[in-house]
N, C-alpha and C. Protein backbone atom coordinates (compact mmCIF):
# COMPACT_ATOMS: atom_id res chain seq x y z
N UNK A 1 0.85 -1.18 0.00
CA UNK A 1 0.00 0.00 0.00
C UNK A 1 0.89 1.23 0.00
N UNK A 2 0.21 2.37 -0.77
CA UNK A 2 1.17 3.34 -0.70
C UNK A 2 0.79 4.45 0.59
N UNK A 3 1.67 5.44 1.16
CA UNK A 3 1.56 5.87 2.10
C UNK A 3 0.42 7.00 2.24
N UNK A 4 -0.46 7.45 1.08
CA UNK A 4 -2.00 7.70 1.70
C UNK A 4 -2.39 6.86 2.39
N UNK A 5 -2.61 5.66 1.79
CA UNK A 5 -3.63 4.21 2.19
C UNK A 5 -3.28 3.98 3.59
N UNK A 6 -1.70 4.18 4.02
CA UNK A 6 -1.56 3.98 5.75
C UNK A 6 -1.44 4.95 6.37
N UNK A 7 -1.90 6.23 5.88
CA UNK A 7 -2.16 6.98 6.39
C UNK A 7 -3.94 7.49 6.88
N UNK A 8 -4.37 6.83 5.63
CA UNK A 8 -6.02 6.83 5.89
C UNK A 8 -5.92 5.68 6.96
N UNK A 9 -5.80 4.51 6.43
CA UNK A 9 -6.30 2.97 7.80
C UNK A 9 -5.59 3.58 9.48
N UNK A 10 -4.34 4.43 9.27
CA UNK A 10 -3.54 4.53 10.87
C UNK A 10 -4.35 6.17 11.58
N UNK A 11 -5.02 6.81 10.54
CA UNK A 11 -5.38 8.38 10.86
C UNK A 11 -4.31 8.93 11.71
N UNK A 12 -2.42 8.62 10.83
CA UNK A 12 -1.43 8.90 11.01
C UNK A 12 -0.99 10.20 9.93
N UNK A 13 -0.64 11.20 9.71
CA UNK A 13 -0.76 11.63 8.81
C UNK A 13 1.25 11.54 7.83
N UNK A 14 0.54 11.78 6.79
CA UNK A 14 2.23 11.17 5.62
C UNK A 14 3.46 11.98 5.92
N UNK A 15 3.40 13.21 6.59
CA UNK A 15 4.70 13.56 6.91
C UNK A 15 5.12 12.88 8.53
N UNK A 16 4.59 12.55 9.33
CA UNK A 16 4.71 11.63 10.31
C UNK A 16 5.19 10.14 10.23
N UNK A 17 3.97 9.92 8.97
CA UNK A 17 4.78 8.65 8.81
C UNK A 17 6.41 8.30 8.06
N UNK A 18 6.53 9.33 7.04
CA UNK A 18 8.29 9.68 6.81
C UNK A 18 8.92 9.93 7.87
N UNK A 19 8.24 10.54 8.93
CA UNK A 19 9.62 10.67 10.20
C UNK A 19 9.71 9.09 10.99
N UNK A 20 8.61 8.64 10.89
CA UNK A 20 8.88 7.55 11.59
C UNK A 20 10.28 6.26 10.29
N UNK A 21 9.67 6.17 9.21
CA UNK A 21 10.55 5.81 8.67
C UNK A 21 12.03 6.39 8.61
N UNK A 22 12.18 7.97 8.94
CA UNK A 22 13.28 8.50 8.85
C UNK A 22 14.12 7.90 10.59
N UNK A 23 13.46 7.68 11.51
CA UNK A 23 13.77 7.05 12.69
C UNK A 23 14.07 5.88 12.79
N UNK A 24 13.64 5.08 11.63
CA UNK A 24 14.34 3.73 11.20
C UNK A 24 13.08 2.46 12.13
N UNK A 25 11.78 3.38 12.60
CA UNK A 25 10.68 2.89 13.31
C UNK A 25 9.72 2.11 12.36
N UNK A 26 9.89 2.32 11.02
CA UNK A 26 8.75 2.27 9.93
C UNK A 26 9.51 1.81 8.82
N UNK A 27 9.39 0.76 7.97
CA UNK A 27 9.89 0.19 6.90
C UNK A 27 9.31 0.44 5.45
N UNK A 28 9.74 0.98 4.08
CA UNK A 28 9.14 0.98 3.37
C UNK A 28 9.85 0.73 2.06
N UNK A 29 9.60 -0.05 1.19
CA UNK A 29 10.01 -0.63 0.15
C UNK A 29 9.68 0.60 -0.92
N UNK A 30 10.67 1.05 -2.00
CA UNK A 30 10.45 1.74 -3.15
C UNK A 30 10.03 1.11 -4.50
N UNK A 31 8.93 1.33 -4.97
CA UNK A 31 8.40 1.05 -6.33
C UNK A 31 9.61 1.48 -7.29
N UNK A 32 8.67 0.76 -8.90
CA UNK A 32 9.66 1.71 -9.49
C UNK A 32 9.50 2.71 -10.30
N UNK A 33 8.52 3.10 -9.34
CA UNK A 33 8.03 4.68 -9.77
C UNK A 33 8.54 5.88 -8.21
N UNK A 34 9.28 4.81 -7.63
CA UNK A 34 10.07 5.96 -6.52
C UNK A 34 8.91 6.10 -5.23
N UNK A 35 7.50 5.63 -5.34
CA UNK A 35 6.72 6.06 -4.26
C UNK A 35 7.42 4.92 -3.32
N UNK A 36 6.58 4.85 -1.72
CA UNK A 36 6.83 4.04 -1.06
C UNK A 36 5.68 3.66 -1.17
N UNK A 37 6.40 1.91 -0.52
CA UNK A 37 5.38 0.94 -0.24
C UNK A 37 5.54 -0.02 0.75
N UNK A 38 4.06 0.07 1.10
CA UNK A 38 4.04 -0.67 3.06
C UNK A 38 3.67 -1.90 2.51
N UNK A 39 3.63 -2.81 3.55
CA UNK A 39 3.15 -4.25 3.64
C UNK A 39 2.10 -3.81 4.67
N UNK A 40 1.19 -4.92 4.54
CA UNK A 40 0.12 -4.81 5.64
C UNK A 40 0.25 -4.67 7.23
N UNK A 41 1.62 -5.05 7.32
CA UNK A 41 2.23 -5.19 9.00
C UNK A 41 2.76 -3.59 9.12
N UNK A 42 2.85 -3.06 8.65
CA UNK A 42 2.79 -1.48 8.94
C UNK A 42 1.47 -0.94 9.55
N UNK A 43 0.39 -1.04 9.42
CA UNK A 43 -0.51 -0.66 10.17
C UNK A 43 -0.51 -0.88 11.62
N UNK A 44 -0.17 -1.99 11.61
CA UNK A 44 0.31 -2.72 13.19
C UNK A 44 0.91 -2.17 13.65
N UNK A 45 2.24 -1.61 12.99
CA UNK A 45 3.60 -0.54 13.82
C UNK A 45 3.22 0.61 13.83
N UNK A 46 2.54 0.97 13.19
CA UNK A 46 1.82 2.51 12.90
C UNK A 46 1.52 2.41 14.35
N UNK A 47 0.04 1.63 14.51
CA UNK A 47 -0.50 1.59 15.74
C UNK A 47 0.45 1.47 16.86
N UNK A 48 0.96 0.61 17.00
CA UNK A 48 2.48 0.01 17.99
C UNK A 48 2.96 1.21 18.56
N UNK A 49 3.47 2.15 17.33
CA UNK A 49 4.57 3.13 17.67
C UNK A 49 3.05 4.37 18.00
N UNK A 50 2.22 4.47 17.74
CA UNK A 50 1.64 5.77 18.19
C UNK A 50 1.10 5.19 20.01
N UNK A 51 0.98 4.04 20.41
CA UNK A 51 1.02 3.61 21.49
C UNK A 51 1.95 4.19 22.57
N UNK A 52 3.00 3.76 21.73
CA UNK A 52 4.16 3.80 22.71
C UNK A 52 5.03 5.57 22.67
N UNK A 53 4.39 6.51 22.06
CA UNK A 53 4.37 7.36 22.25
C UNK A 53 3.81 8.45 22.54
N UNK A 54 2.59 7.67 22.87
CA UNK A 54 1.71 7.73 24.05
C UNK A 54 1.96 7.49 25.28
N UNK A 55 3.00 7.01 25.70
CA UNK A 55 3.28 6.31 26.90
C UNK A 55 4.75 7.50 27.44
N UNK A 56 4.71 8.17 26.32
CA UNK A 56 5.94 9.44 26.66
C UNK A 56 7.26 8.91 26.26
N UNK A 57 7.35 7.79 25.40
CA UNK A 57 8.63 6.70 25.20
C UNK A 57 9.17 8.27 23.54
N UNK A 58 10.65 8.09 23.36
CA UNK A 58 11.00 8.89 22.59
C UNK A 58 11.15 7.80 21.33
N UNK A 59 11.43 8.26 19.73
CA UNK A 59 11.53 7.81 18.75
C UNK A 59 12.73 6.63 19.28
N UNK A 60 13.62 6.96 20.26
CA UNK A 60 15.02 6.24 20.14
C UNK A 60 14.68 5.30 20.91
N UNK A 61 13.86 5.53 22.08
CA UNK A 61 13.48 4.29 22.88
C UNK A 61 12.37 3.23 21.67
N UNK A 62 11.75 3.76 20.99
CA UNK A 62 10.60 2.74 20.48
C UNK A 62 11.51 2.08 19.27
N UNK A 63 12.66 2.53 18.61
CA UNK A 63 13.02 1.72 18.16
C UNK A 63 14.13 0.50 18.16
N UNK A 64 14.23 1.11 19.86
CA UNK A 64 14.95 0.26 20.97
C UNK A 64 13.66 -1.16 21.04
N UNK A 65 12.53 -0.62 21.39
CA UNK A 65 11.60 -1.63 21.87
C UNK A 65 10.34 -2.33 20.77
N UNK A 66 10.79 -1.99 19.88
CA UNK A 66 9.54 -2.52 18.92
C UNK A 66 10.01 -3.81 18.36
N UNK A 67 11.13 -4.15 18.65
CA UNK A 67 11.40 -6.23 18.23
C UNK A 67 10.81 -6.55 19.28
N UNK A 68 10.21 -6.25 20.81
CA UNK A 68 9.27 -6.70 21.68
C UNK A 68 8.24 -6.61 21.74
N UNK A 69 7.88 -6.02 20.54
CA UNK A 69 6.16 -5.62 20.87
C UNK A 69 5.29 -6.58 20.26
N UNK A 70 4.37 -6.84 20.68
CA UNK A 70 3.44 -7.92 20.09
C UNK A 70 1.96 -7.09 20.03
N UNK A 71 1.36 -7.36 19.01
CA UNK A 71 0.34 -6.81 19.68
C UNK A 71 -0.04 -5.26 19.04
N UNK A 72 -1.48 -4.75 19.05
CA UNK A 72 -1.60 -3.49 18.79
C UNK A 72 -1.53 -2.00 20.22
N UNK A 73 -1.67 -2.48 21.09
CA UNK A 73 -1.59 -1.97 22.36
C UNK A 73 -0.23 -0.98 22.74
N UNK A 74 1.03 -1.90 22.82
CA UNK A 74 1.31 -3.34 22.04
C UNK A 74 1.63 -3.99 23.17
N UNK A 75 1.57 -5.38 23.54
CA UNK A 75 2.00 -6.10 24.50
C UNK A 75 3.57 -5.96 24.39
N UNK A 76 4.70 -5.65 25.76
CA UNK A 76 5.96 -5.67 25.59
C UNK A 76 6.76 -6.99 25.96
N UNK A 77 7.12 -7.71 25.31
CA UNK A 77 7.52 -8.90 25.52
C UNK A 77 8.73 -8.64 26.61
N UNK A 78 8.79 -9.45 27.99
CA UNK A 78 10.19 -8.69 28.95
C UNK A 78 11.36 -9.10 28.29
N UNK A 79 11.65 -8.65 27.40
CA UNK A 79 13.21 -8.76 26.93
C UNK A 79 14.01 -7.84 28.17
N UNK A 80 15.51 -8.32 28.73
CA UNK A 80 15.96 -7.41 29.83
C UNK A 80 16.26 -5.70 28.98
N UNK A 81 16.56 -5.57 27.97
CA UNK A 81 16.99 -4.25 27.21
C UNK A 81 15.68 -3.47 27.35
N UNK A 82 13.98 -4.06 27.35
CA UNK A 82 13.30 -3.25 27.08
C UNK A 82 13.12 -2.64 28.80
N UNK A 83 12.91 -3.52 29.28
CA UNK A 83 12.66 -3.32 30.89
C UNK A 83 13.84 -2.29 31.25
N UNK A 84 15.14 -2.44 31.17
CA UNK A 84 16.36 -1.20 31.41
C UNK A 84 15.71 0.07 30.79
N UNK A 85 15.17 0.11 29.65
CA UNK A 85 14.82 1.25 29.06
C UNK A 85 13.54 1.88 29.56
N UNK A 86 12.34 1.04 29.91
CA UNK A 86 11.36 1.59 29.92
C UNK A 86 11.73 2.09 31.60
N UNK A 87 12.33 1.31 32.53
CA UNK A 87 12.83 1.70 33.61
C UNK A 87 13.57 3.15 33.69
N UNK A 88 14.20 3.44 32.66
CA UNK A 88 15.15 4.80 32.50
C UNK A 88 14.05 5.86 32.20
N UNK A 89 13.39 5.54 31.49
CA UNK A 89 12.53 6.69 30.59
C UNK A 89 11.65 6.86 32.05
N UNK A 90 11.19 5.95 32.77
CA UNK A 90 10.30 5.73 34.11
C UNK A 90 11.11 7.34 35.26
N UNK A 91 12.20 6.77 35.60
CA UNK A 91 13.43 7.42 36.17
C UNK A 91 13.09 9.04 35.90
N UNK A 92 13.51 9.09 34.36
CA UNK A 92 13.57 10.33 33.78
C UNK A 92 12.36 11.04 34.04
N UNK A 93 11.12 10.48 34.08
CA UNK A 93 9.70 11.33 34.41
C UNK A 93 9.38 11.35 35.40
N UNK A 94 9.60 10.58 36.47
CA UNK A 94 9.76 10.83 37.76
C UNK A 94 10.82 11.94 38.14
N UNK A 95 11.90 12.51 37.59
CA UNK A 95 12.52 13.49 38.29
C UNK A 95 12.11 14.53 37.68
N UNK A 96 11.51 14.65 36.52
CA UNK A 96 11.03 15.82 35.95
C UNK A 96 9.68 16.17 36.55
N UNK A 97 8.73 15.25 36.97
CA UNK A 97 7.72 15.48 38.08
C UNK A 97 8.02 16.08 39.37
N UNK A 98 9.62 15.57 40.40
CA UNK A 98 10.13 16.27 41.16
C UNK A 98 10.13 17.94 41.03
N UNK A 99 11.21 17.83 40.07
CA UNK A 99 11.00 19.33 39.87
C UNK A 99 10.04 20.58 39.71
N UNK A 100 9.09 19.95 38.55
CA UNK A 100 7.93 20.63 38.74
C UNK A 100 7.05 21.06 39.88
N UNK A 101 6.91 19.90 40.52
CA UNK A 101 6.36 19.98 42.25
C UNK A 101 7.19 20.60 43.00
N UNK A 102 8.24 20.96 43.04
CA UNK A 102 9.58 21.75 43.65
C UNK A 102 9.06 23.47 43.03
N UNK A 103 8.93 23.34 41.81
CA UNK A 103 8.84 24.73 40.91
C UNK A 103 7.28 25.41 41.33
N UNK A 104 6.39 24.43 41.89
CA UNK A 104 4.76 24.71 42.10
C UNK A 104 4.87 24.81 43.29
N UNK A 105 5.29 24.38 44.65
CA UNK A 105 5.26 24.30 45.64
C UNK A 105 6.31 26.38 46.14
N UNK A 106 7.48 25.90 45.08
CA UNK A 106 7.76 27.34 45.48
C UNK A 106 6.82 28.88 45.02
N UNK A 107 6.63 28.41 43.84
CA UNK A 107 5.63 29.32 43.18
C UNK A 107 4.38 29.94 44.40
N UNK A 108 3.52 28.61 44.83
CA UNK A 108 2.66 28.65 45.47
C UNK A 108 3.59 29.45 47.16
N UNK A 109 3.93 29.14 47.34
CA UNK A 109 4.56 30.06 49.04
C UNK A 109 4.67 31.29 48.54
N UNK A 110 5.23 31.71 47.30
CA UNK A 110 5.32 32.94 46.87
C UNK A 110 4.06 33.87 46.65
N UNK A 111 2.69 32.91 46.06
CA UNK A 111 1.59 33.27 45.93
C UNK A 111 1.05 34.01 47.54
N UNK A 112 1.15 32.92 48.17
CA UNK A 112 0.67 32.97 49.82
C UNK A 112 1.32 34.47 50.62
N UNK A 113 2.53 34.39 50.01
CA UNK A 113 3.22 35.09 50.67
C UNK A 113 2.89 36.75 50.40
N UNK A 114 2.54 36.55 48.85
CA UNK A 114 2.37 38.22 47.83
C UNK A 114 0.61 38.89 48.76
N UNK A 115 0.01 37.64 49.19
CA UNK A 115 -1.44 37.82 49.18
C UNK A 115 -1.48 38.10 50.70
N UNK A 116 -0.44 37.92 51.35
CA UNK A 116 -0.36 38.33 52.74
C UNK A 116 -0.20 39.99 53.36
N UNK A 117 0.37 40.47 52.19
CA UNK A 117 0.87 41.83 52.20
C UNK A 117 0.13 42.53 51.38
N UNK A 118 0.12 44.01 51.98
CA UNK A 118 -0.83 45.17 51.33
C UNK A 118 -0.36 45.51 50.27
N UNK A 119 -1.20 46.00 48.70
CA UNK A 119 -0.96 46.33 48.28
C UNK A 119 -0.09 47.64 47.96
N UNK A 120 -0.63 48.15 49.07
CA UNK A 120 -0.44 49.84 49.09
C UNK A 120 1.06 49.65 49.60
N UNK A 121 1.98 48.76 50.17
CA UNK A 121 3.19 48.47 50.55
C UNK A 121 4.15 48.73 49.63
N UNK A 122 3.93 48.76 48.30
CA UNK A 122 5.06 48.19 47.21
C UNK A 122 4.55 49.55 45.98
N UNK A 123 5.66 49.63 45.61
CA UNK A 123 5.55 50.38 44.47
C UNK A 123 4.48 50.04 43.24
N UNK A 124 3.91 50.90 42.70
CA UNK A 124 3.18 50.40 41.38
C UNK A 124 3.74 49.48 41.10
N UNK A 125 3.28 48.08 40.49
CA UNK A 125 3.80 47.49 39.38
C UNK A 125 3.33 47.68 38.03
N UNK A 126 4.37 47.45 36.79
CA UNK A 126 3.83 47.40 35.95
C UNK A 126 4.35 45.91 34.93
N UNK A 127 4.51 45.11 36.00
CA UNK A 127 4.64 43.81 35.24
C UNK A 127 6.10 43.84 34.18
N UNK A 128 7.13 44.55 34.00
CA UNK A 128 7.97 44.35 33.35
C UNK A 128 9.01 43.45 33.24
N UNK A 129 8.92 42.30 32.42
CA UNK A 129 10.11 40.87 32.43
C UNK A 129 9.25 39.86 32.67
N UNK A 130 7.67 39.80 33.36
CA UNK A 130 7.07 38.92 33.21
C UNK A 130 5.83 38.39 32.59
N UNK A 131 5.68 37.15 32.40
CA UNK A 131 4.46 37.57 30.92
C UNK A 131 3.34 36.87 31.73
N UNK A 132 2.08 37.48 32.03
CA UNK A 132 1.05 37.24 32.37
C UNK A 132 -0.05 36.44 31.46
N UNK A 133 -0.35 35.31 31.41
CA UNK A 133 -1.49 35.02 30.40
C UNK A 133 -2.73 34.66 31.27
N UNK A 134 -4.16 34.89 30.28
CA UNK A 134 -4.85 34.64 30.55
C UNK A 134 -5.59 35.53 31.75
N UNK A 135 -4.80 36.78 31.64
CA UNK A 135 -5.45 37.99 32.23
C UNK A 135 -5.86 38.99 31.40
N UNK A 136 -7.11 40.08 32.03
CA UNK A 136 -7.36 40.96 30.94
C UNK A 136 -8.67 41.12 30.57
């Protein structure tokens, strides 16, 4: 099939699916008219890989882990390489959750702290260096 056709069956769209082939995630055979062409087991990886990047996994991890995948979901077969990886990527979002809760928790004392004190205390502000959204 050419890459409309797995792009209609995956509702993946064709410059996505070139990056995934450009990631070495997606396989595609050249006609010899130069288009590409999928086999039917591309829909499967289509699905596979939009799974698993769903799951916050990067292009380099899924093509670390897609000789384990079974499945449209996809089931991860415990190979020890995928478990090290999905364990790391695990690691990695857990400390980036730290931080954030570190970055909200200070934010918030600062809130507490601004709302404790009179306005009339502090010079006009006029907000300069910081960008306010969703006021107005």
């Amino acid at each position: 099939m050419r890459i409309g056709e797995l792009s209609r069956r995956t509702g993946v769209n064709a410059h996505q699916l070139r990056y995934y082939e450009a990631q070495g995630l997606l396989e595609a055979e050249r006609g010899s008219n130069g288009y590409r062409e999928y086999d039917e087991d591309a829909v499967l990886r289509v699905k596979q890989i939009r799974h698993l990047l769903g799951a916050g996994l990067s292009s380099e991890d899924i093509a670390y882990l897609l000789p384990c995948a079974a499945g449209e979901e996809p089931e991860l077969l415990g190979c020890p390489e995928l478990l090290d990886a999905m364990r790391t990527r695990m690691r990695r979002l857990e400390d980036q959750m730290d931080r954030l809760a570190q970055s909200r928790d200070a934010l918030a004392r600062y809130i507490v702290a601004a709302e404790r004190t009179s306005a009339d205390s502090y010079p006009p502000f006029h907000g300069a260096g910081l960008a306010v959204t969703g006021v107005g």
